[in-house]
N, C-alpha and C. Protein backbone atom coordinates (compact mmCIF):
# COMPACT_ATOMS: atom_id res chain seq x y z
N UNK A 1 -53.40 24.30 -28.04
CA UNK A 1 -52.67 23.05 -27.89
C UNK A 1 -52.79 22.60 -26.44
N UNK A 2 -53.23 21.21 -25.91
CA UNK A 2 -53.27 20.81 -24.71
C UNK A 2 -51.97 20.72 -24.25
N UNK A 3 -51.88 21.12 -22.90
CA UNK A 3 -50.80 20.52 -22.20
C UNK A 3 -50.20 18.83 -22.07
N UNK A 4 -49.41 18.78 -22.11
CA UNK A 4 -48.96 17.36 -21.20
C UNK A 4 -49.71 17.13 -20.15
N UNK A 5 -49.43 15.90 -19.87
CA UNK A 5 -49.83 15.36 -17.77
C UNK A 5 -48.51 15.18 -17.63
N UNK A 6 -48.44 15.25 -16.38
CA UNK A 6 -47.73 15.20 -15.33
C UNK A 6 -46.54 13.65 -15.94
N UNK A 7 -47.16 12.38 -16.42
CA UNK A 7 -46.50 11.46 -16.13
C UNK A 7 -45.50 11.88 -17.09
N UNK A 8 -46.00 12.46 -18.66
CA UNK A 8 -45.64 12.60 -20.23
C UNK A 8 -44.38 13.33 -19.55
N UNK A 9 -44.79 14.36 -19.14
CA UNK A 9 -43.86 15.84 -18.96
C UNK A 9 -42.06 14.83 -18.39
N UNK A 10 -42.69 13.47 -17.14
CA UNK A 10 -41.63 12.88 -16.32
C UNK A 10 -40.86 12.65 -17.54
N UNK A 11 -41.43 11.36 -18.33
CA UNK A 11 -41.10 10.22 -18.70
C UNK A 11 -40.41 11.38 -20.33
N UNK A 12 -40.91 12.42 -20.54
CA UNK A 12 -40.04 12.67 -21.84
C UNK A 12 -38.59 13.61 -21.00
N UNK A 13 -38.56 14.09 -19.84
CA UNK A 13 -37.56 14.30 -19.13
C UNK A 13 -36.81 13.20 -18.89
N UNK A 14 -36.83 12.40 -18.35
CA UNK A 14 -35.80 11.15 -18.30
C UNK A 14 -35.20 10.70 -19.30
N UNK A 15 -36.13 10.13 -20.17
CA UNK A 15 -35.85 10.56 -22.04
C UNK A 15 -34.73 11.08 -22.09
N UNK A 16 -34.70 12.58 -22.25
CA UNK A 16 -33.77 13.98 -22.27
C UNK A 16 -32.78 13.17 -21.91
N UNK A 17 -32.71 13.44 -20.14
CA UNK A 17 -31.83 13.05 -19.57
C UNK A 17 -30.65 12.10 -19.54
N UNK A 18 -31.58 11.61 -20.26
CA UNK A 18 -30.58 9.70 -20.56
C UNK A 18 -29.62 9.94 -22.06
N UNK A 19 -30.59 10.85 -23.12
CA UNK A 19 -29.79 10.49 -24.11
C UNK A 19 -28.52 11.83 -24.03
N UNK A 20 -29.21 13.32 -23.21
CA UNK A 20 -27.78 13.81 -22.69
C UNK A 20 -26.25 13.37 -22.55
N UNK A 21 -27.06 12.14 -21.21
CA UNK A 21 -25.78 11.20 -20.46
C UNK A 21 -24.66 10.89 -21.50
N UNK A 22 -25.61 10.46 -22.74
CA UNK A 22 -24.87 9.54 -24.23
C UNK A 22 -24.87 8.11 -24.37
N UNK A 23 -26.38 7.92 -23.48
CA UNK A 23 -26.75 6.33 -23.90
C UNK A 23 -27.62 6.52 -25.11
N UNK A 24 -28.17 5.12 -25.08
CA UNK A 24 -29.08 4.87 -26.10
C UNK A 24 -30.76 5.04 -25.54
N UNK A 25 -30.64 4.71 -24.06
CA UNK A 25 -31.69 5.09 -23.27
C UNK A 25 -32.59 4.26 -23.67
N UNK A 26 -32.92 3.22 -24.46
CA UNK A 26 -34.49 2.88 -25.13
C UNK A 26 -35.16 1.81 -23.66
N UNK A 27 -36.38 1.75 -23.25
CA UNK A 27 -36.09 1.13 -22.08
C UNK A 27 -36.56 -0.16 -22.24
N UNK A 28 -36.45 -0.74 -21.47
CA UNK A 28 -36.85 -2.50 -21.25
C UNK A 28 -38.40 -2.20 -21.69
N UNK A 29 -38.62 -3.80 -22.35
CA UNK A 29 -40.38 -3.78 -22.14
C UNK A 29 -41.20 -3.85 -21.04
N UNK A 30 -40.40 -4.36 -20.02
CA UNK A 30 -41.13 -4.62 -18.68
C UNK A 30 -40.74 -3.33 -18.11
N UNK A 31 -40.04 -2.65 -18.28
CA UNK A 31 -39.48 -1.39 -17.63
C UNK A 31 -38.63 -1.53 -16.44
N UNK A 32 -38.19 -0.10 -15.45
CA UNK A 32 -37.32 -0.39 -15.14
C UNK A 32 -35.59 -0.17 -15.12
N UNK A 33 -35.11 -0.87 -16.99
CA UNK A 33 -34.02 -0.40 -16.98
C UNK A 33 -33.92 -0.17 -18.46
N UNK A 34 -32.93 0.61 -19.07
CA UNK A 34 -32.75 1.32 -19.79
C UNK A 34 -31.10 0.70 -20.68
N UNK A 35 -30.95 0.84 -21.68
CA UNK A 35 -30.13 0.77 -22.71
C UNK A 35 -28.79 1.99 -22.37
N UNK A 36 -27.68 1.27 -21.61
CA UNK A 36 -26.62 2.19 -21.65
C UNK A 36 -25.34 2.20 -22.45
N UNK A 37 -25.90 1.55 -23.77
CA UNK A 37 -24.77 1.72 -25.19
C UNK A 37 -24.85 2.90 -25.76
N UNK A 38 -23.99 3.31 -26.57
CA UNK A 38 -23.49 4.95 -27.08
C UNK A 38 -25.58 4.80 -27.99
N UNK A 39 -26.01 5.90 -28.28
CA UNK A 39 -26.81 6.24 -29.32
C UNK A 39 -26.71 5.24 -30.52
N UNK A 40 -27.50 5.04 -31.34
CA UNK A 40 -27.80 4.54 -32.56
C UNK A 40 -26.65 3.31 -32.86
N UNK A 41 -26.27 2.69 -31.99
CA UNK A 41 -25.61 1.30 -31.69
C UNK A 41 -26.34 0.48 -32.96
N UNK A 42 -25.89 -0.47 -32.81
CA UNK A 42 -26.24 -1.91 -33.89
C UNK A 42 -26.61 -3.00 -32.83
N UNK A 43 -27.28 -3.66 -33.11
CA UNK A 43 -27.68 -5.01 -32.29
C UNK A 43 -28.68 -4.98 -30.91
N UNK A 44 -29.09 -5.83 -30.00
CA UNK A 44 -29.50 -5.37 -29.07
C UNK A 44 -28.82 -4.64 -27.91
N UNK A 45 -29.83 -4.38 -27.08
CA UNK A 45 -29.61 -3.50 -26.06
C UNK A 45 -29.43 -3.92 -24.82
N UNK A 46 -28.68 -3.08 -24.24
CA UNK A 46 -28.34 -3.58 -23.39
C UNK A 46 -28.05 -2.64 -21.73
N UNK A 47 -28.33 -3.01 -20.51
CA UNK A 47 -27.96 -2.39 -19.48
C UNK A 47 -26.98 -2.85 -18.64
N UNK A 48 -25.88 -2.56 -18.81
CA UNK A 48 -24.74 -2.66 -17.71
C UNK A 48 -25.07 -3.08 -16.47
N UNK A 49 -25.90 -1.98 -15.75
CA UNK A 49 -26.17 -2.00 -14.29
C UNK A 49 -26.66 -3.38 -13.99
N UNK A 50 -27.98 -3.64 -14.68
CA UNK A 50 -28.52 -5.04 -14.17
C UNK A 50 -28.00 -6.50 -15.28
N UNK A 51 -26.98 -6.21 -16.33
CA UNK A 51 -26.69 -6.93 -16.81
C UNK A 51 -27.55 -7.67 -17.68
N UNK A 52 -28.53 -6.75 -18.37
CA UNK A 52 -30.10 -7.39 -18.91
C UNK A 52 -30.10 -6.93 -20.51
N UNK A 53 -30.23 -7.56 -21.42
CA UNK A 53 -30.01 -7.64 -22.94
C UNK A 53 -31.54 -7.63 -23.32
N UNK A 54 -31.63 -6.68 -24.20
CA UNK A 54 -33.19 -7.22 -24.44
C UNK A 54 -33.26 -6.26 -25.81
N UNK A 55 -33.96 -6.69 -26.83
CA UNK A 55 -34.55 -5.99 -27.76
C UNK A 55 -35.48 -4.77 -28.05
């Protein structure tokens, strides 16, 4: 089985990390910022911090 790279290994750690916290974590399309509603929410998403709604 191949290893990961380096970026996979980041980006599924942050992943982790986020849905730990007890967001929803899913991130923007442009990236950036991230979905901080509970897990498996209804409707769009959304980030507090930058105040940014997005699908």
């Amino acid at each position: 089985m191949p290893s990961k790279d380096a970026t996979t290994r980041a980006t599924t750690a942050e992943t982790s990390a986020g849905r730990a916290g007890g967001y929803c974590w899913v991130e923007h399309p442009d990236g950036g910022y991230h979905c901080t509603l509970h897990p498996n929410h209804q409707g769009k998403h959304y980030d507090v911090y930058s105040r940014t709604e997005f699908d």
